[in-house]
PDB file of N, CA and C in Angstrom:
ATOM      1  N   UNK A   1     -17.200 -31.591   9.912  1.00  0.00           N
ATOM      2  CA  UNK A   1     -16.073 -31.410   9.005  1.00  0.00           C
ATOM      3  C   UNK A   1     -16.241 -30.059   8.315  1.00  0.00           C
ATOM      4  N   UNK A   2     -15.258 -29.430   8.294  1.00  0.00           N
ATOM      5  CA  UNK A   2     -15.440 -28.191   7.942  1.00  0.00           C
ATOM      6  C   UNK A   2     -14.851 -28.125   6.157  1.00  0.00           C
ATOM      7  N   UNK A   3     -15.449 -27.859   5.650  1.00  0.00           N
ATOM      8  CA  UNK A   3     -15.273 -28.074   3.889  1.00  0.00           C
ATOM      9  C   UNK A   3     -14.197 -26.818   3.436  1.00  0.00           C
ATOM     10  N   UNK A   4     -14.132 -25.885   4.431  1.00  0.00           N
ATOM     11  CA  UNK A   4     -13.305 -24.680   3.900  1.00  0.00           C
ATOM     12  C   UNK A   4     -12.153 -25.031   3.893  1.00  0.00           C
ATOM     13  N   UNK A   5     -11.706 -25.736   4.943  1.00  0.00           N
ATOM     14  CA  UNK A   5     -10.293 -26.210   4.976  1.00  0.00           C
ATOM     15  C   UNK A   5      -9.853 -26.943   4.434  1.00  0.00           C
ATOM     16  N   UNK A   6     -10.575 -27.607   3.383  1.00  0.00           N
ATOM     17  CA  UNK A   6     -10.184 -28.558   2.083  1.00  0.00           C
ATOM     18  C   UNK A   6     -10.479 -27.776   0.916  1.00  0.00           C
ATOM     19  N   UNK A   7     -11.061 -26.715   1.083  1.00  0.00           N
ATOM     20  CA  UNK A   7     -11.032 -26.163  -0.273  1.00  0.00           C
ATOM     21  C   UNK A   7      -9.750 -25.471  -0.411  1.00  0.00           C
ATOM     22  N   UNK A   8      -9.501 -24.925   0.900  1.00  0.00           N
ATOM     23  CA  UNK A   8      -8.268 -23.857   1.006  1.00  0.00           C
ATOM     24  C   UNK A   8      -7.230 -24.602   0.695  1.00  0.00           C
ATOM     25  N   UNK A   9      -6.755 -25.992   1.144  1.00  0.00           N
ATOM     26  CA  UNK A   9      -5.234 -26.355   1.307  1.00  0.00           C
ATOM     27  C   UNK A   9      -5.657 -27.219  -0.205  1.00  0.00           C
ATOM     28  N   UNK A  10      -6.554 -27.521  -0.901  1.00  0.00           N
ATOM     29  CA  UNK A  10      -6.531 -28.318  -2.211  1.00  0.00           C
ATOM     30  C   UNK A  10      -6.046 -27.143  -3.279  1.00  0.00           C
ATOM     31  N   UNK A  11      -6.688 -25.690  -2.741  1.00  0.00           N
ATOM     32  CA  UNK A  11      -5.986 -24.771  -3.986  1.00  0.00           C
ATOM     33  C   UNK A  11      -3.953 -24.499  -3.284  1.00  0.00           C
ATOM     34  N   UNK A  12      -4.403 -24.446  -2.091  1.00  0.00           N
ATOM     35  CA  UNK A  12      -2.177 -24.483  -1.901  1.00  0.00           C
ATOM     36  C   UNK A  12      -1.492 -25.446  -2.117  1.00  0.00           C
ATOM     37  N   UNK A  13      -2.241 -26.291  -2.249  1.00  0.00           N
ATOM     38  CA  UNK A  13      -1.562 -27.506  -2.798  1.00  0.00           C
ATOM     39  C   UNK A  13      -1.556 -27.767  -4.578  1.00  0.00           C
ATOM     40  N   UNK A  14      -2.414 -26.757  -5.169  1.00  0.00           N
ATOM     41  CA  UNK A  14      -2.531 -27.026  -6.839  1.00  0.00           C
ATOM     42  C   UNK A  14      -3.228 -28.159  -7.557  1.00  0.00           C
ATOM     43  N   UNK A  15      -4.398 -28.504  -6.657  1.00  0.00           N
ATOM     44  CA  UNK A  15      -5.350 -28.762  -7.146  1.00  0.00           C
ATOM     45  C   UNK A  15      -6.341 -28.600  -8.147  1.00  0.00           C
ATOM     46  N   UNK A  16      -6.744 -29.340  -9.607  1.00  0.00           N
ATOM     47  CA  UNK A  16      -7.590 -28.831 -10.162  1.00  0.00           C
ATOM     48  C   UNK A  16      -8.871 -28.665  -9.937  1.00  0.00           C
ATOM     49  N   UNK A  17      -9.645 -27.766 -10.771  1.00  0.00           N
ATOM     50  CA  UNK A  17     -10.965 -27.109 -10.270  1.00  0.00           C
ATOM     51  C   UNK A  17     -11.667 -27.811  -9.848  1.00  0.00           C
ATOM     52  N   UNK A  18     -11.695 -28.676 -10.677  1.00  0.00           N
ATOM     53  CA  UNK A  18     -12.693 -29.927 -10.434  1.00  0.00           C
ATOM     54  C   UNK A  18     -12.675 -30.679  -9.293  1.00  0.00           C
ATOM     55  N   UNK A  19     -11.669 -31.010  -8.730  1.00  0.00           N
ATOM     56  CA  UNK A  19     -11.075 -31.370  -7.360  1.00  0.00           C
ATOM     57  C   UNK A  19     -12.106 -30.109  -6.098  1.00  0.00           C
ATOM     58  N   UNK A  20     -10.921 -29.149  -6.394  1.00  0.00           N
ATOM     59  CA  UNK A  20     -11.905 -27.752  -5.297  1.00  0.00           C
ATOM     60  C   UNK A  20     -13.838 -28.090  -5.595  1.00  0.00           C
ATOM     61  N   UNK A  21     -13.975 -27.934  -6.757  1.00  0.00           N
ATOM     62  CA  UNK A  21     -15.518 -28.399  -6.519  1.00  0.00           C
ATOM     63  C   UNK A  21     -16.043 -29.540  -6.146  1.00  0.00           C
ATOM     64  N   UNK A  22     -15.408 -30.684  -6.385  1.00  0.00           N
ATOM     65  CA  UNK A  22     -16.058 -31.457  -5.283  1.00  0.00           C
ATOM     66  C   UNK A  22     -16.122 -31.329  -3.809  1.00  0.00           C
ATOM     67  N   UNK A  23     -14.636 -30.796  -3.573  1.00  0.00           N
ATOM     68  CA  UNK A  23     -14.597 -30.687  -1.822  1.00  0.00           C
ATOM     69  C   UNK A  23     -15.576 -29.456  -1.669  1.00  0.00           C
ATOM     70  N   UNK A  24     -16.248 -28.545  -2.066  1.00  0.00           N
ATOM     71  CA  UNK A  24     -17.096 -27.605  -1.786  1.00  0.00           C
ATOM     72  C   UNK A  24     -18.612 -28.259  -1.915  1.00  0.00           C
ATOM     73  N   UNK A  25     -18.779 -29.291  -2.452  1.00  0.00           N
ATOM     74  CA  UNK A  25     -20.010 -30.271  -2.484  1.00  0.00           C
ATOM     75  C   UNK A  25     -20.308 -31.149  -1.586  1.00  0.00           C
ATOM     76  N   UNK A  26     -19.109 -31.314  -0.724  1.00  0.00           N
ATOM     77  CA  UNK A  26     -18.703 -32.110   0.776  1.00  0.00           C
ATOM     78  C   UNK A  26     -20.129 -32.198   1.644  1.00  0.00           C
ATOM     79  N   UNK A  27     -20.620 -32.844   2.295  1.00  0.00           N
ATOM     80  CA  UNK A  27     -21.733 -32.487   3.305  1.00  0.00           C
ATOM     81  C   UNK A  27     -21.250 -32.788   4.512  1.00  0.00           C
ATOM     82  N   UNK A  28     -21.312 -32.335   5.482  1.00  0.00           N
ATOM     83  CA  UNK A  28     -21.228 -33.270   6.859  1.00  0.00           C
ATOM     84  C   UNK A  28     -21.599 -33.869   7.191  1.00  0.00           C
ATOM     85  N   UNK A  29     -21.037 -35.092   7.516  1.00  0.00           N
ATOM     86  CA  UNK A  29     -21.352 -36.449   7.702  1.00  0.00           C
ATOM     87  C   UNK A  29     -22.001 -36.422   9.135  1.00  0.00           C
ATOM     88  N   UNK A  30     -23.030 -36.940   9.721  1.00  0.00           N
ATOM     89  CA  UNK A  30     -23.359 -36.543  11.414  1.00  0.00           C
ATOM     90  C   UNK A  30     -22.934 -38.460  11.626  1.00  0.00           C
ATOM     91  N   UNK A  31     -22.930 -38.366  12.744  1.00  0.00           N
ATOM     92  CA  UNK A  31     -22.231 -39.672  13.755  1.00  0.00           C
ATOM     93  C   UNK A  31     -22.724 -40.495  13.822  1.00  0.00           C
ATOM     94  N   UNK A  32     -23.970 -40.668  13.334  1.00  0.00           N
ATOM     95  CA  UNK A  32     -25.120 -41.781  13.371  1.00  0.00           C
ATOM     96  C   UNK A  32     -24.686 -42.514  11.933  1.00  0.00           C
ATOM     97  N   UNK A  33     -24.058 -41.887  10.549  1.00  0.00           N
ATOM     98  CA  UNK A  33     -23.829 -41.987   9.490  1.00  0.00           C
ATOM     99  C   UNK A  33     -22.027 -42.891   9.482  1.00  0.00           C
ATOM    100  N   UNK A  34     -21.440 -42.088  10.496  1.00  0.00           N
ATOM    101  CA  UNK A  34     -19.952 -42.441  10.591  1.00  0.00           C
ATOM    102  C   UNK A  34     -20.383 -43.974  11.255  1.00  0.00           C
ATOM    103  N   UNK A  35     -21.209 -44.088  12.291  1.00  0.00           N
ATOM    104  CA  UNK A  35     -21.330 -45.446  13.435  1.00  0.00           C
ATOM    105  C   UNK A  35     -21.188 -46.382  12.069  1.00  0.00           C
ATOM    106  N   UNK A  36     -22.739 -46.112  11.343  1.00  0.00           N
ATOM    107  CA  UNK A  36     -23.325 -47.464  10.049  1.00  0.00           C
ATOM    108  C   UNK A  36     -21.851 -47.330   9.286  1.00  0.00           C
ATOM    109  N   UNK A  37     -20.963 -46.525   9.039  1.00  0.00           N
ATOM    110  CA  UNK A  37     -20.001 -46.698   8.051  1.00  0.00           C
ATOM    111  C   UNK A  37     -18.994 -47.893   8.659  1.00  0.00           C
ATOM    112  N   UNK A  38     -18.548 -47.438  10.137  1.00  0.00           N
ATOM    113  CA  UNK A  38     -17.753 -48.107  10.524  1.00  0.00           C
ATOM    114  C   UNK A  38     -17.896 -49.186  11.117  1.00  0.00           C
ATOM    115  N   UNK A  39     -19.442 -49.583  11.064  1.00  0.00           N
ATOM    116  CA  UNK A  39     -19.668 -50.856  11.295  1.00  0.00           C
ATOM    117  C   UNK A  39     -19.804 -51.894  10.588  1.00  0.00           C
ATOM    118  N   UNK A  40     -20.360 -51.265   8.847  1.00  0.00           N
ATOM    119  CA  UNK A  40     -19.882 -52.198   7.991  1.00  0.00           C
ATOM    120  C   UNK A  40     -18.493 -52.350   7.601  1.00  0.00           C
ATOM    121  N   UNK A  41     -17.767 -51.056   7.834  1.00  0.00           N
ATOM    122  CA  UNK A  41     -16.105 -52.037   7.762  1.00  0.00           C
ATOM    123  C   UNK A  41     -15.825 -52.739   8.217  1.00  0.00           C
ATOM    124  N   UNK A  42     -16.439 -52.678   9.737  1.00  0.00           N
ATOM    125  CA  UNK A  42     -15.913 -53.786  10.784  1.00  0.00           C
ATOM    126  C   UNK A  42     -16.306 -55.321  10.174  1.00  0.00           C
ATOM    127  N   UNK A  43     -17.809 -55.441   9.384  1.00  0.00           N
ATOM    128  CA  UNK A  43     -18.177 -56.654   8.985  1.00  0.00           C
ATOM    129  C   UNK A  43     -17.440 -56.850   7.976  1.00  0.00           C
ATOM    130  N   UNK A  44     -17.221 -55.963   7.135  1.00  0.00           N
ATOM    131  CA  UNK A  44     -16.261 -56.506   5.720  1.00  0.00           C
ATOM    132  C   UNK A  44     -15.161 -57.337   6.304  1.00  0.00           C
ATOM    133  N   UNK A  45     -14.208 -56.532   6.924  1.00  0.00           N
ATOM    134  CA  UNK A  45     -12.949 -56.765   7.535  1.00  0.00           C
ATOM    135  C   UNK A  45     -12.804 -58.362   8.263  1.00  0.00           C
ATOM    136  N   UNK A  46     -14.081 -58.287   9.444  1.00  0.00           N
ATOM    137  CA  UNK A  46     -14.256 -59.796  10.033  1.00  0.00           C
ATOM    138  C   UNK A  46     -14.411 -60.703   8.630  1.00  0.00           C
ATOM    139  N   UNK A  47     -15.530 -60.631   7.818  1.00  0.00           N
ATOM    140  CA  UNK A  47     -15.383 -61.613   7.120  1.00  0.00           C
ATOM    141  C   UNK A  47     -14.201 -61.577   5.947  1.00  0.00           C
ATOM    142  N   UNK A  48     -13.363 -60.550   5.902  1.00  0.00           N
ATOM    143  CA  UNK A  48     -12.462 -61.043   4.659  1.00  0.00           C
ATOM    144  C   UNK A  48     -11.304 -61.514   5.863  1.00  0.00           C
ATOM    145  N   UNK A  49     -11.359 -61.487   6.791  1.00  0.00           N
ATOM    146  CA  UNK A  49     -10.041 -62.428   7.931  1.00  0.00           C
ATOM    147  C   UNK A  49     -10.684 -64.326   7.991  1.00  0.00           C
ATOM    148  N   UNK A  50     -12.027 -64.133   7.804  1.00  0.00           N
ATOM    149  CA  UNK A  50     -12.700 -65.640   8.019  1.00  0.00           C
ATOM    150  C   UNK A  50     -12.859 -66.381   6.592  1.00  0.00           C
ATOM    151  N   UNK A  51     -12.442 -65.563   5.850  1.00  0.00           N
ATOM    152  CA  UNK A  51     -12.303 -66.017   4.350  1.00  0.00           C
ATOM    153  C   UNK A  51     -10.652 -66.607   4.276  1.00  0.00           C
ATOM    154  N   UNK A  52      -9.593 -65.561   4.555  1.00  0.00           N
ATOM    155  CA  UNK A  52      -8.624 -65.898   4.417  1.00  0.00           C
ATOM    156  C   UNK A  52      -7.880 -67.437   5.426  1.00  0.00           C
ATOM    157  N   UNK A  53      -8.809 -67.293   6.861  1.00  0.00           N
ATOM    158  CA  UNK A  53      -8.558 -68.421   7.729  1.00  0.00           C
ATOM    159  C   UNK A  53      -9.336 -69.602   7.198  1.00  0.00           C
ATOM    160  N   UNK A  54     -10.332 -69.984   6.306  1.00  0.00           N
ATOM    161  CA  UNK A  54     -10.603 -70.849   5.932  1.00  0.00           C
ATOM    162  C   UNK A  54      -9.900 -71.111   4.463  1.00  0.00           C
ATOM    163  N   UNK A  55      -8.968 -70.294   3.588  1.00  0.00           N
ATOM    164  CA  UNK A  55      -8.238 -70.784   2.430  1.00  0.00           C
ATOM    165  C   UNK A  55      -6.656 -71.054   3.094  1.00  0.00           C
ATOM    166  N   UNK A  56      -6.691 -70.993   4.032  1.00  0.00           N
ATOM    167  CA  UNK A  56      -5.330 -71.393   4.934  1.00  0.00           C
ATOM    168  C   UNK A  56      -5.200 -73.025   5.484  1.00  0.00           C
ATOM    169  N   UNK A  57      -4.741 -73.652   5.096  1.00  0.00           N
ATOM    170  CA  UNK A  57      -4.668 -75.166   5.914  1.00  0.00           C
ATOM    171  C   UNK A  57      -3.238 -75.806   6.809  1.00  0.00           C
ATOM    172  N   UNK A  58      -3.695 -75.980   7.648  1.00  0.00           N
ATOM    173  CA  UNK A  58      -2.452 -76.661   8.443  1.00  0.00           C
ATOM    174  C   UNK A  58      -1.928 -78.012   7.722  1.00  0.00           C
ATOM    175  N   UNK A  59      -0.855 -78.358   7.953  1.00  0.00           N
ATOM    176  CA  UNK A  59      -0.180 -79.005   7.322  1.00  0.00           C
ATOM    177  C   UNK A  59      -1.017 -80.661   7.700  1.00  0.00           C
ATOM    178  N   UNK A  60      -1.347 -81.833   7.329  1.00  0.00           N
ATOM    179  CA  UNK A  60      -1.421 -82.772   8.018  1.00  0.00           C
ATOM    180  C   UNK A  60      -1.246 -84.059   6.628  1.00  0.00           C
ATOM    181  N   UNK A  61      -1.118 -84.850   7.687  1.00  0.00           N
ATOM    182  CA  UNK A  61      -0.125 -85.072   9.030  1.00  0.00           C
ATOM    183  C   UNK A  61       0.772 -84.747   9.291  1.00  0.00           C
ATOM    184  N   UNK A  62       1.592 -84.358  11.030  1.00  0.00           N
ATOM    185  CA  UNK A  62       2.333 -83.771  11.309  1.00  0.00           C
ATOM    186  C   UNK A  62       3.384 -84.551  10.996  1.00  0.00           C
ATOM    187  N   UNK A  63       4.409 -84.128  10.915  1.00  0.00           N
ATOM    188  CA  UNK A  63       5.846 -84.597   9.854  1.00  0.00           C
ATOM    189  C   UNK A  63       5.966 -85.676  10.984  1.00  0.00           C
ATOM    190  N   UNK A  64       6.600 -87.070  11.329  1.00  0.00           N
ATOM    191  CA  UNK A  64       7.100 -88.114  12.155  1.00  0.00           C
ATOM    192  C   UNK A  64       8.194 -88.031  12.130  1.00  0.00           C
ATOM    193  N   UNK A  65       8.463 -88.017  14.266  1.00  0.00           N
ATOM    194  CA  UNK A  65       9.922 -88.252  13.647  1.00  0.00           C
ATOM    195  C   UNK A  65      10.065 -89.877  14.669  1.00  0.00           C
ATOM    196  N   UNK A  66       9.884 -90.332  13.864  1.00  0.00           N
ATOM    197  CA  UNK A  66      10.362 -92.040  14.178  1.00  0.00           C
ATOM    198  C   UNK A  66      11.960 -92.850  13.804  1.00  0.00           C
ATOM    199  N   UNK A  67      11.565 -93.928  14.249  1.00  0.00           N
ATOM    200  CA  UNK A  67      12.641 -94.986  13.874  1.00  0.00           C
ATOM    201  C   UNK A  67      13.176 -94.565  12.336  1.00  0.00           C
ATOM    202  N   UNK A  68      12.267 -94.342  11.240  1.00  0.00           N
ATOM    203  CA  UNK A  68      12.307 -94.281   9.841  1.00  0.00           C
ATOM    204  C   UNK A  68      13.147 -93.141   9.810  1.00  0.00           C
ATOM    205  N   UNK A  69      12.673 -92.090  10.593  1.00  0.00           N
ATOM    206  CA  UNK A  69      13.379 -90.597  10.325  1.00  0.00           C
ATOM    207  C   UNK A  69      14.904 -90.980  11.116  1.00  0.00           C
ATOM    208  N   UNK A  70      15.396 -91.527  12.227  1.00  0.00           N
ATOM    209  CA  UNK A  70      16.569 -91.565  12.732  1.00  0.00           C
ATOM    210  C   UNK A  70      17.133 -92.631  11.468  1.00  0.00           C
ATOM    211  N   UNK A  71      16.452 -93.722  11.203  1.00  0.00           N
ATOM    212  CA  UNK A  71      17.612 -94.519  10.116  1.00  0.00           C
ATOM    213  C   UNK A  71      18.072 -93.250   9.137  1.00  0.00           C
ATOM    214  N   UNK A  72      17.179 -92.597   8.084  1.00  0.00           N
ATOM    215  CA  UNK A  72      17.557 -91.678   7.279  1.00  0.00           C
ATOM    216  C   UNK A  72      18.681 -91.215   7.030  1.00  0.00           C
ATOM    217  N   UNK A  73      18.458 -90.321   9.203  1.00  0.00           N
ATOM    218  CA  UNK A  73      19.356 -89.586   9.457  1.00  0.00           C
ATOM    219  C   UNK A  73      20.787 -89.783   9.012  1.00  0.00           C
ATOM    220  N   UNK A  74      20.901 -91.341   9.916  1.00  0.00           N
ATOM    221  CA  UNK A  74      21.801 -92.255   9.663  1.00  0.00           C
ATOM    222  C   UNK A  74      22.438 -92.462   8.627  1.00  0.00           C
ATOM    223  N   UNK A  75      21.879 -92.742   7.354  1.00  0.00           N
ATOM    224  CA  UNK A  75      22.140 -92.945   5.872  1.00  0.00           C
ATOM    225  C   UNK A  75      22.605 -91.366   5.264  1.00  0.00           C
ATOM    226  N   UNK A  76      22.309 -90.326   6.027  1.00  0.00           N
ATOM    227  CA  UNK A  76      22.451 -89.344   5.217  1.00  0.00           C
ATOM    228  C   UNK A  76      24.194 -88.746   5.946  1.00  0.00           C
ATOM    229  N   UNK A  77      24.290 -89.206   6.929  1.00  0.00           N
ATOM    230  CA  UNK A  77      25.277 -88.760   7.632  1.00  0.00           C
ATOM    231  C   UNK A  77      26.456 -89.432   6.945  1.00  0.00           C
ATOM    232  N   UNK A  78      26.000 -90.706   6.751  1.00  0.00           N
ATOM    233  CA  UNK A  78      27.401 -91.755   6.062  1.00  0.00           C
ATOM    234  C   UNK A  78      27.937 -91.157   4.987  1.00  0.00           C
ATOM    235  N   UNK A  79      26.653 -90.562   4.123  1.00  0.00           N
ATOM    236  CA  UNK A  79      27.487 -90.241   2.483  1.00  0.00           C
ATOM    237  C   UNK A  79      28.063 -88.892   2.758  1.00  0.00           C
ATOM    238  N   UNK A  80      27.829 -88.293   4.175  1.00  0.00           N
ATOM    239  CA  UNK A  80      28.504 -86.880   3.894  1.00  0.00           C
ATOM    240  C   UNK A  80      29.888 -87.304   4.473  1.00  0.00           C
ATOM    241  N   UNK A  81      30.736 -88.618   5.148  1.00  0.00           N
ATOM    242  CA  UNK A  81      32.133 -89.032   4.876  1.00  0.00           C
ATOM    243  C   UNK A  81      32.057 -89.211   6.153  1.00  0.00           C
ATOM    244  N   UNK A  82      33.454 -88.703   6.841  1.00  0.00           N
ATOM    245  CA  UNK A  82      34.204 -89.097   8.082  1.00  0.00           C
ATOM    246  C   UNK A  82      34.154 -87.610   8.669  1.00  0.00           C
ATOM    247  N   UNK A  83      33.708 -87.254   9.875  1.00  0.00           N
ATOM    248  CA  UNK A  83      33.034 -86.443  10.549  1.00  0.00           C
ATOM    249  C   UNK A  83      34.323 -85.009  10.487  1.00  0.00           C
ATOM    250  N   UNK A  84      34.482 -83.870  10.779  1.00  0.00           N
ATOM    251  CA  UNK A  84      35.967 -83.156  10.534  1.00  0.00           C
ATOM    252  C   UNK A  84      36.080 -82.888  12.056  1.00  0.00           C
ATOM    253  N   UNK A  85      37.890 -83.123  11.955  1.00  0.00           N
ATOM    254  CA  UNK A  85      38.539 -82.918  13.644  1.00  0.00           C
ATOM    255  C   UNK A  85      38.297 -81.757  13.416  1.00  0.00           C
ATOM    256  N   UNK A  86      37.883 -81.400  14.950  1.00  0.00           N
ATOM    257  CA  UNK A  86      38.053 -80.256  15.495  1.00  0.00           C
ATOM    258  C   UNK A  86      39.557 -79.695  15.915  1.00  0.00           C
ATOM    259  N   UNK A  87      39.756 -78.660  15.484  1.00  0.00           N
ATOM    260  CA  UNK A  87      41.538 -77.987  15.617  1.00  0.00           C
ATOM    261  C   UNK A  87      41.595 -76.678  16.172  1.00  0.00           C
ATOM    262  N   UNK A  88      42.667 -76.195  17.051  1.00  0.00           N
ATOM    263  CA  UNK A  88      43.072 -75.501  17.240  1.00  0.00           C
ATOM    264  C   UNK A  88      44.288 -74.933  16.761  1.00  0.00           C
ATOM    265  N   UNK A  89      44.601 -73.134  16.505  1.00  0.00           N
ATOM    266  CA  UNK A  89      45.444 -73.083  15.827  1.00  0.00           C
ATOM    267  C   UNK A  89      45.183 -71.439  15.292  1.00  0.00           C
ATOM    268  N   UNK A  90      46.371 -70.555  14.865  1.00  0.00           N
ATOM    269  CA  UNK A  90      46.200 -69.108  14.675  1.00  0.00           C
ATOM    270  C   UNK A  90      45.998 -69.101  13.179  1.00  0.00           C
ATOM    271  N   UNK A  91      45.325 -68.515  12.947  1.00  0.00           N
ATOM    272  CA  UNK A  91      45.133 -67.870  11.287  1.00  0.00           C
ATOM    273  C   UNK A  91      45.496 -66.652  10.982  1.00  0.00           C
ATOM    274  N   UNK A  92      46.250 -66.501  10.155  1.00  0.00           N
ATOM    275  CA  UNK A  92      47.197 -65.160   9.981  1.00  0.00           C
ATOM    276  C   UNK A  92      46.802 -65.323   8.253  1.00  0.00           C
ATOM    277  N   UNK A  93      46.080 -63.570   8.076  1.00  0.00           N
ATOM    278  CA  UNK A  93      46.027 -62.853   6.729  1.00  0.00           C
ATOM    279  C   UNK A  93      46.572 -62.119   6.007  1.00  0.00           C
ATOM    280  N   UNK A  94      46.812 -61.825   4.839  1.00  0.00           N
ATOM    281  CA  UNK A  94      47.520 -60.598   4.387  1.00  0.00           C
ATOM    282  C   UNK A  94      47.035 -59.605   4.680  1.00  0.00           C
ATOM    283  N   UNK A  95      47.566 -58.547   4.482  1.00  0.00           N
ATOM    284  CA  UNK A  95      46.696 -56.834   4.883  1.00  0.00           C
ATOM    285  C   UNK A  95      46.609 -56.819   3.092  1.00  0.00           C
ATOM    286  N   UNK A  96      46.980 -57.200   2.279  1.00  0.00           N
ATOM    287  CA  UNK A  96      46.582 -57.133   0.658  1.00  0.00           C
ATOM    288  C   UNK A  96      44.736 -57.774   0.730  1.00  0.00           C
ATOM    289  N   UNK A  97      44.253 -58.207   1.587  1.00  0.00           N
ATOM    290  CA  UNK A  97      43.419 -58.892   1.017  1.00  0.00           C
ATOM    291  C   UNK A  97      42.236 -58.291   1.380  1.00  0.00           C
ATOM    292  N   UNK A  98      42.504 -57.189   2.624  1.00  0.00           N
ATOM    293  CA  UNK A  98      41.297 -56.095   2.234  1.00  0.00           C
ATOM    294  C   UNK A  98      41.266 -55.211   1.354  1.00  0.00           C
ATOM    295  N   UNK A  99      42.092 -55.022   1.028  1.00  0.00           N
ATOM    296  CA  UNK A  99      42.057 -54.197  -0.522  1.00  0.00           C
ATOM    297  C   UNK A  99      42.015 -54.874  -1.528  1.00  0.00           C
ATOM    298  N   UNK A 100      41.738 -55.742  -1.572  1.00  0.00           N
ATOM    299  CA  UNK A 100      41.588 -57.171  -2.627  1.00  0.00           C
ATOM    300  C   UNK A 100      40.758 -56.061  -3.406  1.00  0.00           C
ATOM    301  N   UNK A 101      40.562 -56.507  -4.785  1.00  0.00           N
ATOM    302  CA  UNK A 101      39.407 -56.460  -5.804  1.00  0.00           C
ATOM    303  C   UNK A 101      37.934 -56.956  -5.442  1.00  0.00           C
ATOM    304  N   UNK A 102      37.942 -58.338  -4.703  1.00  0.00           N
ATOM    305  CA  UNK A 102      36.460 -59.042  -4.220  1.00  0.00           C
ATOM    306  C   UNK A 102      35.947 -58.023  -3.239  1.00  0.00           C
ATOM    307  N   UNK A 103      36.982 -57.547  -2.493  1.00  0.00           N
ATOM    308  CA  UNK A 103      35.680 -56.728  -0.960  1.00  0.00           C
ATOM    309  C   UNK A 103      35.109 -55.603  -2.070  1.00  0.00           C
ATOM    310  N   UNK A 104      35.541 -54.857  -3.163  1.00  0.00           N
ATOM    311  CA  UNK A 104      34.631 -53.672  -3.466  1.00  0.00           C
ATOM    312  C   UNK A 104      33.424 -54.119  -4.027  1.00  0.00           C
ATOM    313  N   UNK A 105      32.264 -53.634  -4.230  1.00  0.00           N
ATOM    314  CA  UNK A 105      31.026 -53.200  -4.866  1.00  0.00           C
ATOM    315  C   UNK A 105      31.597 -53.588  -6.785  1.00  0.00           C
ATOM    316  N   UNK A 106      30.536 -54.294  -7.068  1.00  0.00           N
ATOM    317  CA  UNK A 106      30.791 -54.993  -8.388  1.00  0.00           C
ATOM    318  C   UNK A 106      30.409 -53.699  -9.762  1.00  0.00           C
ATOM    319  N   UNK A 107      31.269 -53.380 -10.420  1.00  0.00           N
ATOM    320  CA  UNK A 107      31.038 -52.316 -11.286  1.00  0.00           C
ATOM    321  C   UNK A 107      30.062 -52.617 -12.070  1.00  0.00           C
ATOM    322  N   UNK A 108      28.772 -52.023 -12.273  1.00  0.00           N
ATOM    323  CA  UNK A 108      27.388 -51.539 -12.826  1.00  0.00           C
ATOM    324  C   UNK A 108      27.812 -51.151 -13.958  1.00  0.00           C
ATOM    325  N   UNK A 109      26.952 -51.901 -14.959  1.00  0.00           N
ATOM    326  CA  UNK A 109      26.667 -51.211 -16.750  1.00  0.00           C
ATOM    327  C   UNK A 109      26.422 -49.665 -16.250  1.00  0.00           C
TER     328      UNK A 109
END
């Protein structure tokens, strides 16, 4: 890693001093240093995925759908009434009603 090229673009960019002096304190990292870095991310990472898969639970028991669930059904269908005919037939609009007041954008404080 070359440290000049962070010193250079931290001052074109308006960086304070203190900033430029750290990146001039930079060392180069050699590859044996990058491997151990990126291998403990790799362990962090595995175990914060085996953390999150063990605070995760599947649902149980799986929902039934039995006799109990079709009566329900049944009971729930009755109170919503008498089923609606299906119709055929043209629907004709005003041309006033795209310029309605409702289609615009609601006026903001």
């Amino acid at each position: 890693m070359d440290t000049r090229r962070i010193v250079r673009s931290s001052i074109m960019e308006g960086e304070t001093e203190d900033a430029r002096e750290s990146a001039r304190r930079l060392k180069p990292v050699s590859k044996a240093a990058l491997k151990k870095i990126r291998a403990r991310l790799a362990e962090r990472s595995s175990r914060a995925k085996a953390e999150t898969s063990q605070r995760q639970v599947s649902p149980k028991p799986l929902p039934r759908y039995d006799e109990v669930f079709a009566e329900g059904q049944r009971w729930l269908d009755t109170l919503a009434g008498e089923p609606i005919a299906s119709e055929e037939g043209r629907l004709s609009l005003s041309e006033d009603l795209w310029r309605s007041g409702s289609r615009g954008e609601p006026k903001l404080p």
